[in-house]
PDB file of N, CA and C in Angstrom:
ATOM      1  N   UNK A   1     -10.322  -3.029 -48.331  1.00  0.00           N
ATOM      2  CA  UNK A   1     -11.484  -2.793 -47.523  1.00  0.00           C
ATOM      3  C   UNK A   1     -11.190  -3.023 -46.043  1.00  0.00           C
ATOM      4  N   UNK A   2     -10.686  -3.827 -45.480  1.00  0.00           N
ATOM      5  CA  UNK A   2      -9.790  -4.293 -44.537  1.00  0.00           C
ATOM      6  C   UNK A   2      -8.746  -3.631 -43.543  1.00  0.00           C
ATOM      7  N   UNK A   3      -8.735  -2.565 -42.606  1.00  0.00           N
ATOM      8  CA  UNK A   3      -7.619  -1.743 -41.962  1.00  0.00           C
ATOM      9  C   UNK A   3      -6.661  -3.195 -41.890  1.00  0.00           C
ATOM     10  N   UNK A   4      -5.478  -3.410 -42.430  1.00  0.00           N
ATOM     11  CA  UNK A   4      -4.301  -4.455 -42.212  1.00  0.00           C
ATOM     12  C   UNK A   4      -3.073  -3.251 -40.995  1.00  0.00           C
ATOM     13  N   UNK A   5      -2.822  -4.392 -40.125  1.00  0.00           N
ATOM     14  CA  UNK A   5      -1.554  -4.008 -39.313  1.00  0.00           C
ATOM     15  C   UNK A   5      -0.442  -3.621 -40.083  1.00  0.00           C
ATOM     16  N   UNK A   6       0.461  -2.617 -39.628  1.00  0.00           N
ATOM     17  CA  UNK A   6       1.417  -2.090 -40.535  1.00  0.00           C
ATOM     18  C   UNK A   6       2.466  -3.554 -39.874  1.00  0.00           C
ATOM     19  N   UNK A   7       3.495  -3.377 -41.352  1.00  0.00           N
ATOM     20  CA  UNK A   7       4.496  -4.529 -40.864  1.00  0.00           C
ATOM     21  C   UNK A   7       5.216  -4.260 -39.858  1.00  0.00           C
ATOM     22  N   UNK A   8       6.242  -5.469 -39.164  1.00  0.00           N
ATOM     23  CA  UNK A   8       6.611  -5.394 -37.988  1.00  0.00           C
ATOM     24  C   UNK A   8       7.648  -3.944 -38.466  1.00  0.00           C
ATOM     25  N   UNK A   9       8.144  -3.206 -37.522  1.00  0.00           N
ATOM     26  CA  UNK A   9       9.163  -2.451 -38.083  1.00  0.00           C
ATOM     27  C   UNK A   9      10.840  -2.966 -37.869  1.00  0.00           C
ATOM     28  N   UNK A  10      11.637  -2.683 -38.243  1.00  0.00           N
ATOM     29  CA  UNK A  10      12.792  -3.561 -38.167  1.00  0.00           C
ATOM     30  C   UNK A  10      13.638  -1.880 -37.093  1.00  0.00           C
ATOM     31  N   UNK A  11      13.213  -1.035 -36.908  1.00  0.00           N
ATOM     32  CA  UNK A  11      14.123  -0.263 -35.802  1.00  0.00           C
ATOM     33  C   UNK A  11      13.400  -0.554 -34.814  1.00  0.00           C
ATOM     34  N   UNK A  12      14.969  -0.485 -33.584  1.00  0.00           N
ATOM     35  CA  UNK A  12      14.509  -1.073 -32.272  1.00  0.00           C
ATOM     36  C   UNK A  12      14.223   0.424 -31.969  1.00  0.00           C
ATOM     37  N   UNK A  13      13.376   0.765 -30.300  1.00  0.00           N
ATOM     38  CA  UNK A  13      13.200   1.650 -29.852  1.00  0.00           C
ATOM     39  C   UNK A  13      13.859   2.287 -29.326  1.00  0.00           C
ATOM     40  N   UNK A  14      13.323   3.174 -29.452  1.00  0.00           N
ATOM     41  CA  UNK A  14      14.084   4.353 -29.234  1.00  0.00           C
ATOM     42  C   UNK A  14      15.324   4.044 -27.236  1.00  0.00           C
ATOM     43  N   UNK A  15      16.429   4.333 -27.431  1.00  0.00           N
ATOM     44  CA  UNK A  15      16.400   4.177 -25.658  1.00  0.00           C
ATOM     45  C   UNK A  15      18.060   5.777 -25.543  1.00  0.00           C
ATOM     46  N   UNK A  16      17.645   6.055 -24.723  1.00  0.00           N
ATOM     47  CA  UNK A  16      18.404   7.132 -24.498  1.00  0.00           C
ATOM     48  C   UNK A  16      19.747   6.518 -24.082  1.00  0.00           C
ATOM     49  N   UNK A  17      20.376   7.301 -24.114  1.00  0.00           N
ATOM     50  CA  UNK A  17      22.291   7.171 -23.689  1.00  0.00           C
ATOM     51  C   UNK A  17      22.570   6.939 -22.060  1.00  0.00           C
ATOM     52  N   UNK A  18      23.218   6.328 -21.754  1.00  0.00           N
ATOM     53  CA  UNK A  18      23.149   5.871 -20.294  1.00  0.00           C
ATOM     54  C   UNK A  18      23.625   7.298 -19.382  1.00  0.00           C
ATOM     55  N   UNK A  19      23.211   7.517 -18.493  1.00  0.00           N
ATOM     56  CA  UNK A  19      23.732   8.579 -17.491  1.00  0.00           C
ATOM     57  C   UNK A  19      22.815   8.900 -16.526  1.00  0.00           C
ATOM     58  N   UNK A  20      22.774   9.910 -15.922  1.00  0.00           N
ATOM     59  CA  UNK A  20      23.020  10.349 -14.520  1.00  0.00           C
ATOM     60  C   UNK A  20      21.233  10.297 -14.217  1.00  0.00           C
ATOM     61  N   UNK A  21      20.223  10.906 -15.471  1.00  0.00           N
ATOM     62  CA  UNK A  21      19.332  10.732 -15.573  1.00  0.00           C
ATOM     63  C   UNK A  21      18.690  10.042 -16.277  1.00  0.00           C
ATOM     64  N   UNK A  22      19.258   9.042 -16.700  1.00  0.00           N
ATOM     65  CA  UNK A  22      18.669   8.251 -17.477  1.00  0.00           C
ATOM     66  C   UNK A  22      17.604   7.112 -17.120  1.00  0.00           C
ATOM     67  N   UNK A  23      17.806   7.086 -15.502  1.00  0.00           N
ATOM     68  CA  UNK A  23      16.308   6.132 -15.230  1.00  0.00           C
ATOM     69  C   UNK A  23      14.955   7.085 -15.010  1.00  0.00           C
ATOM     70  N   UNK A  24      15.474   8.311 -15.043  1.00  0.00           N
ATOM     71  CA  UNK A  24      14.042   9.089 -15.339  1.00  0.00           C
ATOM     72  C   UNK A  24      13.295   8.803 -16.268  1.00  0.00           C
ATOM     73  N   UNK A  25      13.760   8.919 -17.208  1.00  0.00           N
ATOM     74  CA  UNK A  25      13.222   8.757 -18.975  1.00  0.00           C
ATOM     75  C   UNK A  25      13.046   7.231 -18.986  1.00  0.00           C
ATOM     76  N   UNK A  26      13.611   6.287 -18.406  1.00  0.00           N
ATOM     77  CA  UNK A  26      13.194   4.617 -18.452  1.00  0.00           C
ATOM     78  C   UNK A  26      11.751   4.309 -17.601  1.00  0.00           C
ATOM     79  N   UNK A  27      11.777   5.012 -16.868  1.00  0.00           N
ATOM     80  CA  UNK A  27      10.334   5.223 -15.824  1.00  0.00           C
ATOM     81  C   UNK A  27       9.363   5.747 -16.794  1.00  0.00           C
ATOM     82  N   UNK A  28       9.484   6.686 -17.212  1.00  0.00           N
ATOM     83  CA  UNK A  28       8.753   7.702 -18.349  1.00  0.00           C
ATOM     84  C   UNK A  28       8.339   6.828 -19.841  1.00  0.00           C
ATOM     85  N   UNK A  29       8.875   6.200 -20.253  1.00  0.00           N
ATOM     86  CA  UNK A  29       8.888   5.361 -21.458  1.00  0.00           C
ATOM     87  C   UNK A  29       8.697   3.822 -21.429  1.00  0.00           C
ATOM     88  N   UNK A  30       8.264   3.463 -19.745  1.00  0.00           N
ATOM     89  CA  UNK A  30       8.017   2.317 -19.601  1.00  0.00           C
ATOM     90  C   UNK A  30       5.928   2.298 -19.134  1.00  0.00           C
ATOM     91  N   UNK A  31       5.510   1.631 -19.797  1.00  0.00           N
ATOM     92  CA  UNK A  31       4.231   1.959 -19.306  1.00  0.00           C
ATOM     93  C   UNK A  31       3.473   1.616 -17.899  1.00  0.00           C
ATOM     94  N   UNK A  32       4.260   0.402 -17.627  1.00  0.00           N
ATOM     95  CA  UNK A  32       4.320  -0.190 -16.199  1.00  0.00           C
ATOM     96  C   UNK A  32       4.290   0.596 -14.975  1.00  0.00           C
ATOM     97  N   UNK A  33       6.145   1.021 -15.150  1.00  0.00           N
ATOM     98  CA  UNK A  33       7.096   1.805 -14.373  1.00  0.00           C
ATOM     99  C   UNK A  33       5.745   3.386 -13.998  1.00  0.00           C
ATOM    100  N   UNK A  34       5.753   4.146 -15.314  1.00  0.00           N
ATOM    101  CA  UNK A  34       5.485   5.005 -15.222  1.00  0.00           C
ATOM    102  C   UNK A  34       3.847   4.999 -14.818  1.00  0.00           C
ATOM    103  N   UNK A  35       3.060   4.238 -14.905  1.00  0.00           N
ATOM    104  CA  UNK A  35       1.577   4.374 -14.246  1.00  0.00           C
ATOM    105  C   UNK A  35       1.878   4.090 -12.766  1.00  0.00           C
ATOM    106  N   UNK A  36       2.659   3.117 -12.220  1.00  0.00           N
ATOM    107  CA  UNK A  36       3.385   2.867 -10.933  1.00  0.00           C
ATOM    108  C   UNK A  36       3.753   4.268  -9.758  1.00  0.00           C
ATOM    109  N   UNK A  37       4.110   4.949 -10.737  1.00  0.00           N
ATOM    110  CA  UNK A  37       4.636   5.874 -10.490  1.00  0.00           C
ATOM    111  C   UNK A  37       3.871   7.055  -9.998  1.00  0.00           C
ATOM    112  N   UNK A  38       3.122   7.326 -11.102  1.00  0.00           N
ATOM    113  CA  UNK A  38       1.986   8.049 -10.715  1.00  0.00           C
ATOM    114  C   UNK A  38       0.988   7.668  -9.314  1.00  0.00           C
ATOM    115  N   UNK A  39       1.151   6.456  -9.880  1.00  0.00           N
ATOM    116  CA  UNK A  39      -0.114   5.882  -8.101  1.00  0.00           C
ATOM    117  C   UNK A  39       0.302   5.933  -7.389  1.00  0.00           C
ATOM    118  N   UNK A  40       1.758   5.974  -7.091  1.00  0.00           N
ATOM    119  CA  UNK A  40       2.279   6.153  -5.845  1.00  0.00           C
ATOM    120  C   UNK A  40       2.707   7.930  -5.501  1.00  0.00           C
ATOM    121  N   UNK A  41       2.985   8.288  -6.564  1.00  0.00           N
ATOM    122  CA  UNK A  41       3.052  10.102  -6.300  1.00  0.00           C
ATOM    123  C   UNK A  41       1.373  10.662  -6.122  1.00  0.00           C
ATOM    124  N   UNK A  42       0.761  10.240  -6.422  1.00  0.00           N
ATOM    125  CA  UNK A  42      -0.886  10.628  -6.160  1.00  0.00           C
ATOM    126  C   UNK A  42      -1.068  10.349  -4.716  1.00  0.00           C
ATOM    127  N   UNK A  43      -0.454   8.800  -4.755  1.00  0.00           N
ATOM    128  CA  UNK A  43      -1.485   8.701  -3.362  1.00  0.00           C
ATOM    129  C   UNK A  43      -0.275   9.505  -2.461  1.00  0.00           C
ATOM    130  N   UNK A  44       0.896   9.417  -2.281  1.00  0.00           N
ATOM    131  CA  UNK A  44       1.851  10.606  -1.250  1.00  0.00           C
ATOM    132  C   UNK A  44       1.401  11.827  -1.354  1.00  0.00           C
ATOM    133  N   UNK A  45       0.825  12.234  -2.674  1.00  0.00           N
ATOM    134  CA  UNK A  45       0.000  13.716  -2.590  1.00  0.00           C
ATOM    135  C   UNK A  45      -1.488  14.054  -1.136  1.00  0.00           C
ATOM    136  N   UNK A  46      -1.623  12.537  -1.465  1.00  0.00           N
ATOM    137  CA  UNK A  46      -2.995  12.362  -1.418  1.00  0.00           C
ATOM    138  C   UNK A  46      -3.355  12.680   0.506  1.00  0.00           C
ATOM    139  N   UNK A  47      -1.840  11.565   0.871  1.00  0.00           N
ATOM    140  CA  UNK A  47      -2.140  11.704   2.425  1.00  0.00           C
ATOM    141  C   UNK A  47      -1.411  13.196   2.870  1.00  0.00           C
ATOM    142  N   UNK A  48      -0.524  13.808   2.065  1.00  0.00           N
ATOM    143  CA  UNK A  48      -0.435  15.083   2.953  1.00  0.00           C
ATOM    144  C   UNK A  48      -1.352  16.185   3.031  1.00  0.00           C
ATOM    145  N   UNK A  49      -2.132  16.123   1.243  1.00  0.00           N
ATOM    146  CA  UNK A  49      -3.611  17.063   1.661  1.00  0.00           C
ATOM    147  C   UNK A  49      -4.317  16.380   2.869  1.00  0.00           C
ATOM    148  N   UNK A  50      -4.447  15.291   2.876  1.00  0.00           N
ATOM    149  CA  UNK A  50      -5.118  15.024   3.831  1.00  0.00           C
ATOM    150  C   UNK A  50      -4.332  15.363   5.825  1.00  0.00           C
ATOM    151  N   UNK A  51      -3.638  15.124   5.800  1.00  0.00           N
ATOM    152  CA  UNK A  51      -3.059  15.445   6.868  1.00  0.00           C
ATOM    153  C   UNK A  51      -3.218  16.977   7.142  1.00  0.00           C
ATOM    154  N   UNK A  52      -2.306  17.743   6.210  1.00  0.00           N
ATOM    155  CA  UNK A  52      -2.854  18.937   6.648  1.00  0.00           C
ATOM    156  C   UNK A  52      -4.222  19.819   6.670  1.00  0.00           C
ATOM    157  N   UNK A  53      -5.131  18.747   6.274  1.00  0.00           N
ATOM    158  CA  UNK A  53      -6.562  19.573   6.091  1.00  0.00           C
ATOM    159  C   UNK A  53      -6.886  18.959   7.297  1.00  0.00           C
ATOM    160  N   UNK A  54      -6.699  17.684   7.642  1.00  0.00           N
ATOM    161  CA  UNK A  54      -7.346  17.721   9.285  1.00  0.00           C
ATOM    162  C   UNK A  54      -6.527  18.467  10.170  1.00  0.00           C
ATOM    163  N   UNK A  55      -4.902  18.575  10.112  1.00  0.00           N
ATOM    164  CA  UNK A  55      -4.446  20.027  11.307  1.00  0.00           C
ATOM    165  C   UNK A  55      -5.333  20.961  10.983  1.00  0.00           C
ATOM    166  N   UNK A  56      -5.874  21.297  10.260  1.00  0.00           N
ATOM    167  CA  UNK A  56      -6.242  22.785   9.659  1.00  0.00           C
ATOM    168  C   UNK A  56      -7.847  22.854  10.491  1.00  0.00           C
ATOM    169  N   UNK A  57      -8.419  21.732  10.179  1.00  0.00           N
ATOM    170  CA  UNK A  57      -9.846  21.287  10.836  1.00  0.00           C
ATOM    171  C   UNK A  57      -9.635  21.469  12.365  1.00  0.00           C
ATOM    172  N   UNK A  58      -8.497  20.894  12.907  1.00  0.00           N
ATOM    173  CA  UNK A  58      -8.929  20.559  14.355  1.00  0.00           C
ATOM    174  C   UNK A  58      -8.190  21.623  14.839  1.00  0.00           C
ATOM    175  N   UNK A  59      -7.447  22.726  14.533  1.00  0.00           N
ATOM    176  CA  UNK A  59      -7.125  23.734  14.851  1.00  0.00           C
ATOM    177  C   UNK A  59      -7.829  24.800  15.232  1.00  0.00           C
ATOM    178  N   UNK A  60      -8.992  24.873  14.374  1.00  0.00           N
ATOM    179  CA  UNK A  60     -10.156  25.693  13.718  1.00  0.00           C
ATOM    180  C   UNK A  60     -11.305  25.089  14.822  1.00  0.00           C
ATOM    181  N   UNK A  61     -11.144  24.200  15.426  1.00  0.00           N
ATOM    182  CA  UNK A  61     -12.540  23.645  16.385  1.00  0.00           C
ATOM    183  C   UNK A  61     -12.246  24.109  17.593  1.00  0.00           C
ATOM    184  N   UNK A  62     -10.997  24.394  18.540  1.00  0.00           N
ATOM    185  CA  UNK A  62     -10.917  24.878  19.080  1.00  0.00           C
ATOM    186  C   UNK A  62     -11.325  25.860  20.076  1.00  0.00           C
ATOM    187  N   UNK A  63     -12.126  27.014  19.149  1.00  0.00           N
ATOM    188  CA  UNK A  63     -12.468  28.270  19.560  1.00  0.00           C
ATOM    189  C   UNK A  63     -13.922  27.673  20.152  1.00  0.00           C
ATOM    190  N   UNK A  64     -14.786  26.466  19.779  1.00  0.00           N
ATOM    191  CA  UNK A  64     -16.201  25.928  19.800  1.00  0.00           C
ATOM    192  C   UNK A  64     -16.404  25.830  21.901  1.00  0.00           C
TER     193      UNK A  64
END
């Protein structure tokens, strides 16, 4: 009646072979790393829309 936790499992996780890209996939498979990651690629997204939408604004006021 009870959902019980499955037992511990005895294989370790999964981890890819060391090389050239391999801290991609450690970023990617880390939950930390990879939300980190994102907040900081969002917000660098974030200030160049913004930058270029105010050139774009104060370019455009000009003609006033």
């Amino acid at each position: 009646m009870f959902i019980r936790a499955a037992p511990p499992s005895d294989q370790k996780p999964y981890r890819p072979p060391p090389g050239k890209l391999s801290i991609f996939s450690n970023i990617y498979n880390d939950p930390y790393y990879w939300s980190l990651t994102k907040s900081i690629v969002g917000f660098a997204v974030g200030v160049f829309v913004a930058r270029h939408l105010s050139e774009e604004l104060n370019s455009a006021d000009v003609g006033f």
